[in-house]
N, C-alpha and C. Protein backbone atom coordinates (compact mmCIF):
# COMPACT_ATOMS: atom_id res chain seq x y z
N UNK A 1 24.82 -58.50 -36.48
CA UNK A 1 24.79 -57.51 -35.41
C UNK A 1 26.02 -56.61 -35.49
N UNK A 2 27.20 -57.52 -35.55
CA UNK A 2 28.47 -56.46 -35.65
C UNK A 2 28.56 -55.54 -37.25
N UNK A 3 27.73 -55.80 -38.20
CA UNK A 3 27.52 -55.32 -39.32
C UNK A 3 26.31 -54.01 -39.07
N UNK A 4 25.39 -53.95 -38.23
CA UNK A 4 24.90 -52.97 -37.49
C UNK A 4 25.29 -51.64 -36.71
N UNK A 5 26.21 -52.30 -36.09
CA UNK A 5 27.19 -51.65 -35.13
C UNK A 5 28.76 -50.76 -35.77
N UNK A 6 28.92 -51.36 -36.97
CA UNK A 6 29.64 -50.61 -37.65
C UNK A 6 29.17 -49.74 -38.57
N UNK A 7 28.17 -50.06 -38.94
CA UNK A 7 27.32 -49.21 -39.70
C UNK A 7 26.78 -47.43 -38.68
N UNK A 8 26.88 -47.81 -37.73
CA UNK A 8 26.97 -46.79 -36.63
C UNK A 8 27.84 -46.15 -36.02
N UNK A 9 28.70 -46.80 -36.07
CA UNK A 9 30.03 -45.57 -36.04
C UNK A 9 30.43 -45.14 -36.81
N UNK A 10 30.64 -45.62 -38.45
CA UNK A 10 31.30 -44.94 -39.49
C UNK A 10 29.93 -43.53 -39.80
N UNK A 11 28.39 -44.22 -39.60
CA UNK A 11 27.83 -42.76 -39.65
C UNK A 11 28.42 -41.63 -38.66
N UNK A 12 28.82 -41.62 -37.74
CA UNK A 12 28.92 -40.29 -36.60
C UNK A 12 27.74 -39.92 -36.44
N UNK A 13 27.58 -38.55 -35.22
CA UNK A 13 27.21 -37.89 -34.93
C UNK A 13 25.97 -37.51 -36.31
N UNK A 14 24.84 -37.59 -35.92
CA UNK A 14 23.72 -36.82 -36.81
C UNK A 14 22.80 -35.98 -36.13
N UNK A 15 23.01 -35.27 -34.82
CA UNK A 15 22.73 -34.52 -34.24
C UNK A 15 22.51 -33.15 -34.89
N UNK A 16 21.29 -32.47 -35.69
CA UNK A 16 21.66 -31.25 -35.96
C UNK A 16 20.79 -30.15 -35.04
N UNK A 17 21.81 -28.73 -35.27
CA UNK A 17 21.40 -28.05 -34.66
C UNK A 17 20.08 -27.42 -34.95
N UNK A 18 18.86 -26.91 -33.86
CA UNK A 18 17.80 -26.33 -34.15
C UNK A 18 18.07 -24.86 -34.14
N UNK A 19 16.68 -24.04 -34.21
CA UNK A 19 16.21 -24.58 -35.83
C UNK A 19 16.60 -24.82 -36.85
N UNK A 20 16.14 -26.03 -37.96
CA UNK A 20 16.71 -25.66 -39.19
C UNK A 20 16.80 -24.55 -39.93
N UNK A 21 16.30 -23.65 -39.74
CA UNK A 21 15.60 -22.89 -40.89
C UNK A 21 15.06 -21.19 -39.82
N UNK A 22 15.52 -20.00 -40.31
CA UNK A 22 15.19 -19.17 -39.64
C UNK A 22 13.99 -19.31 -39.03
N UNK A 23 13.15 -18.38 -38.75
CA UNK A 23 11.29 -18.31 -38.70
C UNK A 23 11.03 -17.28 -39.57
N UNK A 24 10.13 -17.46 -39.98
CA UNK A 24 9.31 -16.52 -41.52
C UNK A 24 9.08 -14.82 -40.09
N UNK A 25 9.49 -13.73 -41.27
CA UNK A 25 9.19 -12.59 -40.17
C UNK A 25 7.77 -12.05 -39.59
N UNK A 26 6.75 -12.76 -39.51
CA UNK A 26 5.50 -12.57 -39.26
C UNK A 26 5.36 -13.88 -38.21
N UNK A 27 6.30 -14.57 -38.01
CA UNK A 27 5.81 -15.21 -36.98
C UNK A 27 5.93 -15.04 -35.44
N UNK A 28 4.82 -15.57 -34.77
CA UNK A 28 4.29 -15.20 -33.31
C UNK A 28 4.89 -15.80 -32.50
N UNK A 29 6.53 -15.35 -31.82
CA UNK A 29 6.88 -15.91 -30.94
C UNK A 29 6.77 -15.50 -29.21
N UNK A 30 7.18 -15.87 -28.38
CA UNK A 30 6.81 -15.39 -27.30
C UNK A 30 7.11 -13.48 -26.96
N UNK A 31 6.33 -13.18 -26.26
CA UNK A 31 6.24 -11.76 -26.09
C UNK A 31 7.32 -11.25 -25.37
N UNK A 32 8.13 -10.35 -25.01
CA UNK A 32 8.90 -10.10 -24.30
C UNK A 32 8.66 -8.13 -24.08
N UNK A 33 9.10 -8.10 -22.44
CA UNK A 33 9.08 -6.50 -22.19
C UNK A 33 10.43 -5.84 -22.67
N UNK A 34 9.90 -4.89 -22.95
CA UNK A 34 11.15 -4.20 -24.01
C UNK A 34 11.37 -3.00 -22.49
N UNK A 35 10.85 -2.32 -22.02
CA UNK A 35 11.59 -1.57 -21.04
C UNK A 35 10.52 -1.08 -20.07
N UNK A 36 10.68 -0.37 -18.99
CA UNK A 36 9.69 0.12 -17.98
C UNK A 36 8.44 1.53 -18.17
N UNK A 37 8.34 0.86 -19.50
CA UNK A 37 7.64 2.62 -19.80
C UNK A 37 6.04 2.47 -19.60
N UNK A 38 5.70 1.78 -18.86
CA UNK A 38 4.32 0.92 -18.32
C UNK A 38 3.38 2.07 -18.11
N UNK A 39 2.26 2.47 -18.49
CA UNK A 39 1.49 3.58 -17.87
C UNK A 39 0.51 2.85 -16.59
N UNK A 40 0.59 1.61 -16.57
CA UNK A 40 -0.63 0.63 -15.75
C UNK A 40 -1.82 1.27 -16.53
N UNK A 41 -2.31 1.22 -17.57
CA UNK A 41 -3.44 1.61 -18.18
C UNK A 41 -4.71 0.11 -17.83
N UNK A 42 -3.40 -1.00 -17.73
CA UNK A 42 -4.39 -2.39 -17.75
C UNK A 42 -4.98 -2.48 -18.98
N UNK A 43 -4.74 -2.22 -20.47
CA UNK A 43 -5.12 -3.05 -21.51
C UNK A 43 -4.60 -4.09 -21.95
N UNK A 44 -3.71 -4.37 -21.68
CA UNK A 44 -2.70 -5.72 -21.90
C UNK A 44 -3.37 -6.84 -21.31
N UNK A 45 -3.68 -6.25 -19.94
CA UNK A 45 -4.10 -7.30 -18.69
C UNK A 45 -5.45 -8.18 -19.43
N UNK A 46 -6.39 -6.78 -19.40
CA UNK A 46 -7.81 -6.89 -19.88
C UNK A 46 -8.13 -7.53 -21.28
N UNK A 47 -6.79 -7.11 -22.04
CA UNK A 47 -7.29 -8.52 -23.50
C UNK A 47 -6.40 -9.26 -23.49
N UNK A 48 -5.61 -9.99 -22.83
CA UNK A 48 -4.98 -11.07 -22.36
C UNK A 48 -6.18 -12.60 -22.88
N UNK A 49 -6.59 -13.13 -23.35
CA UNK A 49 -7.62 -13.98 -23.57
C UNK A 49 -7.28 -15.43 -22.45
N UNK A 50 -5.93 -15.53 -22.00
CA UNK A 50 -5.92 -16.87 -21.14
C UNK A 50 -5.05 -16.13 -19.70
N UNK A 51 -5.39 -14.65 -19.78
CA UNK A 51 -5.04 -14.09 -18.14
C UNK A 51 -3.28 -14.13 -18.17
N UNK A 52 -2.48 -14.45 -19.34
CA UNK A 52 -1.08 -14.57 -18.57
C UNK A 52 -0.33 -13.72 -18.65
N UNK A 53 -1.10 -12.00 -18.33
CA UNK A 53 -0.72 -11.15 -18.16
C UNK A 53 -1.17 -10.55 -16.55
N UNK A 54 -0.67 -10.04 -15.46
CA UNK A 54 -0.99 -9.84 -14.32
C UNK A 54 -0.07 -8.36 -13.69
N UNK A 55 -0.93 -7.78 -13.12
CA UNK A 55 -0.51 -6.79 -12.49
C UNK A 55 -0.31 -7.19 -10.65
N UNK A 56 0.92 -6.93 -9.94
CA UNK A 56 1.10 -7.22 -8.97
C UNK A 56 1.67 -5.95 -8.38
N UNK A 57 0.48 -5.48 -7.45
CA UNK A 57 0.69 -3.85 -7.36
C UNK A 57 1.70 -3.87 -5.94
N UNK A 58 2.57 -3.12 -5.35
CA UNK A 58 3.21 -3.04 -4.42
C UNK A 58 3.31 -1.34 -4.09
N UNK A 59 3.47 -0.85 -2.46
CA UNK A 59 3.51 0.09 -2.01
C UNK A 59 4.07 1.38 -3.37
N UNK A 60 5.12 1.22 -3.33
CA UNK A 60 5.65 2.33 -4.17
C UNK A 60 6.26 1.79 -5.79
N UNK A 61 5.90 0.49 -5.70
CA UNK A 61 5.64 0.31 -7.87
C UNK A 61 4.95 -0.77 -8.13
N UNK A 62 4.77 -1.33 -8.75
CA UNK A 62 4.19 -2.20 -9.73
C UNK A 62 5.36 -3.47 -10.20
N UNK A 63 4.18 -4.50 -9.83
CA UNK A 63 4.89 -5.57 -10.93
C UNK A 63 4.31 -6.34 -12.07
N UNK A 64 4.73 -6.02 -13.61
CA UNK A 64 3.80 -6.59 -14.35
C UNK A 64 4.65 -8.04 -14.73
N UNK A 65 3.62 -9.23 -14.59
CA UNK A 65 4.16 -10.60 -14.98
C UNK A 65 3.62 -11.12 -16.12
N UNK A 66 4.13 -11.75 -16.81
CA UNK A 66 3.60 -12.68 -17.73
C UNK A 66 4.12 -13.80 -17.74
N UNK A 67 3.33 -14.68 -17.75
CA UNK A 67 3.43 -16.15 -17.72
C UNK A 67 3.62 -16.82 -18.97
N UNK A 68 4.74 -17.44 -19.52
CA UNK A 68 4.45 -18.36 -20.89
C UNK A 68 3.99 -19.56 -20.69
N UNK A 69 3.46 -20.06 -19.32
CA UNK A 69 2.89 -20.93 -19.19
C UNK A 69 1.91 -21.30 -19.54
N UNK A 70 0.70 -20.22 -19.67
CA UNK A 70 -0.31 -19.93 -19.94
C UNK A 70 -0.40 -19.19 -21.10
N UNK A 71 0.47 -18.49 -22.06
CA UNK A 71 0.46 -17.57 -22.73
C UNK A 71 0.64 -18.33 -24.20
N UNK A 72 -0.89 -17.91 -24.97
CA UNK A 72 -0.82 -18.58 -26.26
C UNK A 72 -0.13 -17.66 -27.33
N UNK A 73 0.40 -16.82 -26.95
CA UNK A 73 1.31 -15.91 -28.63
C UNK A 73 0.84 -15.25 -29.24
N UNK A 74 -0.77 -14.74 -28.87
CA UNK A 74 -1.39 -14.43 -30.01
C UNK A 74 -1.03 -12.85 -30.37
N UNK A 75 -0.22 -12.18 -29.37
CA UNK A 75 0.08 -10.91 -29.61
C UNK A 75 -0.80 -9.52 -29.57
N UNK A 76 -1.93 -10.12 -29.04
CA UNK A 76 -3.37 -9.01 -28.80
C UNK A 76 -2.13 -8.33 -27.59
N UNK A 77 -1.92 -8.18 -26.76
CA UNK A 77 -0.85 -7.66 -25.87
C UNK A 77 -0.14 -6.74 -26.40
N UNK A 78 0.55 -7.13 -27.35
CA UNK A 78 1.46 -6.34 -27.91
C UNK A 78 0.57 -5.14 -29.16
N UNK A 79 -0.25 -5.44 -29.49
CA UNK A 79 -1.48 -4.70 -30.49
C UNK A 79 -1.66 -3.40 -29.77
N UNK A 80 -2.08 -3.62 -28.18
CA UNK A 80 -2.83 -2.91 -27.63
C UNK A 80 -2.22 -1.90 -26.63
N UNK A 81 -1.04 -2.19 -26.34
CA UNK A 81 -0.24 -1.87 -26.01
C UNK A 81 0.42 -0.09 -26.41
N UNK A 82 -0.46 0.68 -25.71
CA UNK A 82 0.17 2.12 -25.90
C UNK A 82 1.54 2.67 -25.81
N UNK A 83 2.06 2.20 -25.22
CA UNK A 83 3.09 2.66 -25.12
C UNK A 83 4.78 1.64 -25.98
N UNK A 84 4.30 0.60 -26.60
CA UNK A 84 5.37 -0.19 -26.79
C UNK A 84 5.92 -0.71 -26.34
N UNK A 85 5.73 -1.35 -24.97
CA UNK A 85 6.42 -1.45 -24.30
C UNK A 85 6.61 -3.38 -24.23
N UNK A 86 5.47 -4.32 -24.77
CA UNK A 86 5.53 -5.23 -25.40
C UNK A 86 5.32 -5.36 -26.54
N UNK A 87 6.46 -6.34 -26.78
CA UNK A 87 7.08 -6.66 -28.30
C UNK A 87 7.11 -8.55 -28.62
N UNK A 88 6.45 -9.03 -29.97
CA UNK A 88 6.46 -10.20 -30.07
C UNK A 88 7.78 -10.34 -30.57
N UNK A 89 8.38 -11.80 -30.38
CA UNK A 89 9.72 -11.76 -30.91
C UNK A 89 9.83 -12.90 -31.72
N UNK A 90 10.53 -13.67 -32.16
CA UNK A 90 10.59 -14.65 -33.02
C UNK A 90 11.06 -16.52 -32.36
N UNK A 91 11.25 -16.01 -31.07
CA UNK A 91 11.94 -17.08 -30.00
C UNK A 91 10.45 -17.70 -29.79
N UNK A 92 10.84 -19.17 -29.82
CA UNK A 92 9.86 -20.07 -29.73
C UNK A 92 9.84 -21.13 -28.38
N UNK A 93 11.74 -21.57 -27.96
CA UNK A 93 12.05 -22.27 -27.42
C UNK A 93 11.57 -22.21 -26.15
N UNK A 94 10.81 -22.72 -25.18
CA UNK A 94 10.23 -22.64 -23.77
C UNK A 94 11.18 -24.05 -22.87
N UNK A 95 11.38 -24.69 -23.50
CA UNK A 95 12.03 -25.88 -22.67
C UNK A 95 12.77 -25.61 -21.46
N UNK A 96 12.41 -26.01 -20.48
CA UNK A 96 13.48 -25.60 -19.29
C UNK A 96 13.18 -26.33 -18.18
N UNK A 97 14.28 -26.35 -17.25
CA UNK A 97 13.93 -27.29 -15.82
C UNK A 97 13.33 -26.76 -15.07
N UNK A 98 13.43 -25.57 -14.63
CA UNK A 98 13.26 -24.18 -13.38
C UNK A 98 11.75 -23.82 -14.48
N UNK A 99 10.50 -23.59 -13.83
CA UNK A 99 9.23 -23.08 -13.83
C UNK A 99 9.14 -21.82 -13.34
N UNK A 100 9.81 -21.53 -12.79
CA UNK A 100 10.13 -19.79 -13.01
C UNK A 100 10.56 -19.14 -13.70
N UNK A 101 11.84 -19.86 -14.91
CA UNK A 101 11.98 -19.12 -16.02
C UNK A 101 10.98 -19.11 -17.31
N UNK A 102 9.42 -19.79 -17.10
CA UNK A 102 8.45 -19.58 -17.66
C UNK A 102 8.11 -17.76 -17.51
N UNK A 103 9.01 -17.28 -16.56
CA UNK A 103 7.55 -16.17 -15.92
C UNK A 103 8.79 -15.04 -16.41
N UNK A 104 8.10 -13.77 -17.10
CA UNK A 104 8.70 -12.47 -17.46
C UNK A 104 8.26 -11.35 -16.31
N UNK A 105 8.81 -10.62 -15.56
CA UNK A 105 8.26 -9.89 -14.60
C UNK A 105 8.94 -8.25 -15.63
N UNK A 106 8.24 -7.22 -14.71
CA UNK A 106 9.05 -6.02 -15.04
C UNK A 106 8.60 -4.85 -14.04
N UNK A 107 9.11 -4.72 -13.59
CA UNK A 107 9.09 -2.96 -12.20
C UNK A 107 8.80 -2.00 -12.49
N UNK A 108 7.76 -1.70 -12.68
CA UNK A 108 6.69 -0.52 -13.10
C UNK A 108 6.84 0.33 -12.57
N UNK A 109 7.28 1.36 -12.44
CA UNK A 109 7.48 2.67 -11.11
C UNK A 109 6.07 4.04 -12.05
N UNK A 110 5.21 4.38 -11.73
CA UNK A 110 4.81 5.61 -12.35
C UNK A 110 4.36 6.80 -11.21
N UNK A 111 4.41 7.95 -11.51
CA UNK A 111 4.13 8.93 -10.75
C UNK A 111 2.61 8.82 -10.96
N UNK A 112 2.39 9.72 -9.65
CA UNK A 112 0.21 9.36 -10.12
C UNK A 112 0.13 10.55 -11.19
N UNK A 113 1.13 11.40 -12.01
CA UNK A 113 0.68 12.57 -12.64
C UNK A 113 0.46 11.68 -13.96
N UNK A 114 1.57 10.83 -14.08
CA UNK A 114 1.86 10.12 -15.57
C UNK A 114 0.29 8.89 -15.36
N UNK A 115 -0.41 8.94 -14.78
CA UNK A 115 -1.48 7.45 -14.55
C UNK A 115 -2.09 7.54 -15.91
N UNK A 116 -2.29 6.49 -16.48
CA UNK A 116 -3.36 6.35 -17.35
C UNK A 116 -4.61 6.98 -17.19
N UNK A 117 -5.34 8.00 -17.50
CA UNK A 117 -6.71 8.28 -17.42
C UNK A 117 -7.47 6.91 -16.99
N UNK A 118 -7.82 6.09 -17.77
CA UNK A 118 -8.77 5.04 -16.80
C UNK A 118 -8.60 4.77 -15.74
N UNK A 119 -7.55 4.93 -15.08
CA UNK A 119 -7.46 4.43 -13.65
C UNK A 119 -5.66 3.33 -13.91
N UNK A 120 -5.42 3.14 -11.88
CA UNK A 120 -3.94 2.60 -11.87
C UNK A 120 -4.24 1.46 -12.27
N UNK A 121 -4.07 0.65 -12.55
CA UNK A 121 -4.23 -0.83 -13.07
C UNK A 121 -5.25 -1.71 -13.30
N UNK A 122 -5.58 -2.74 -13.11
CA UNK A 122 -6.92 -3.24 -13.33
C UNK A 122 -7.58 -3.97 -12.28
């Protein structure tokens, strides 16, 4: 046993840091909003395939959320996306205590001149 036990301290620490290894540049990590340039066109919303994209309309702006709770990576969001305004990134890590830092929000402000032709949101 004490031949065990020394065998464990002279190893140390084998804790290594993640990731090993960058991520290959084609890979699908969580989506993130790059800035407020939102037209509310609602195509993001509408090919969302598990909904964890949402429009939360308020008096004088908009709130668009996305959930990584629900959100499989697949990047149709970011495809469809006219204006650029979501971007896939290479961050994979979701682990966390707080269930609200699952959720990406962003403050949509648009004039009704700038509206998407289809209509304000979905």
């Amino acid at each position: 046993m004490f031949d065990i036990l020394w065998k464990i301290f002279k190893t140390g620490t084998v804790t290594k840091e993640m990731p090993l290894e960058a991520a290959p540049s084609r890979f699908r990590g969580k989506p993130i909003f790059l800035s407020n340039e939102c037209t509310e066109c609602g195509v993001c919303v509408a090919s969302c395939p598990t909904g964890a994209i949402q429009f939360h309309p308020k008096e004088d702006s908009s709130e668009l959320v996305l959930s990584y709770a629900t959100c499989i990576f697949c990047g149709i969001c970011a495809e469809v996306c006219e204006t650029q305004m979501i971007k896939m990134t290479n961050e994979y890590r979701l682990a966390t205590k707080n269930k609200q830092d699952l959720i990406q929000t962003a403050q949509v402000t648009v004039k009704p001149s700038e509206l998407a032709p289809v209509g304000k949101g979905v």
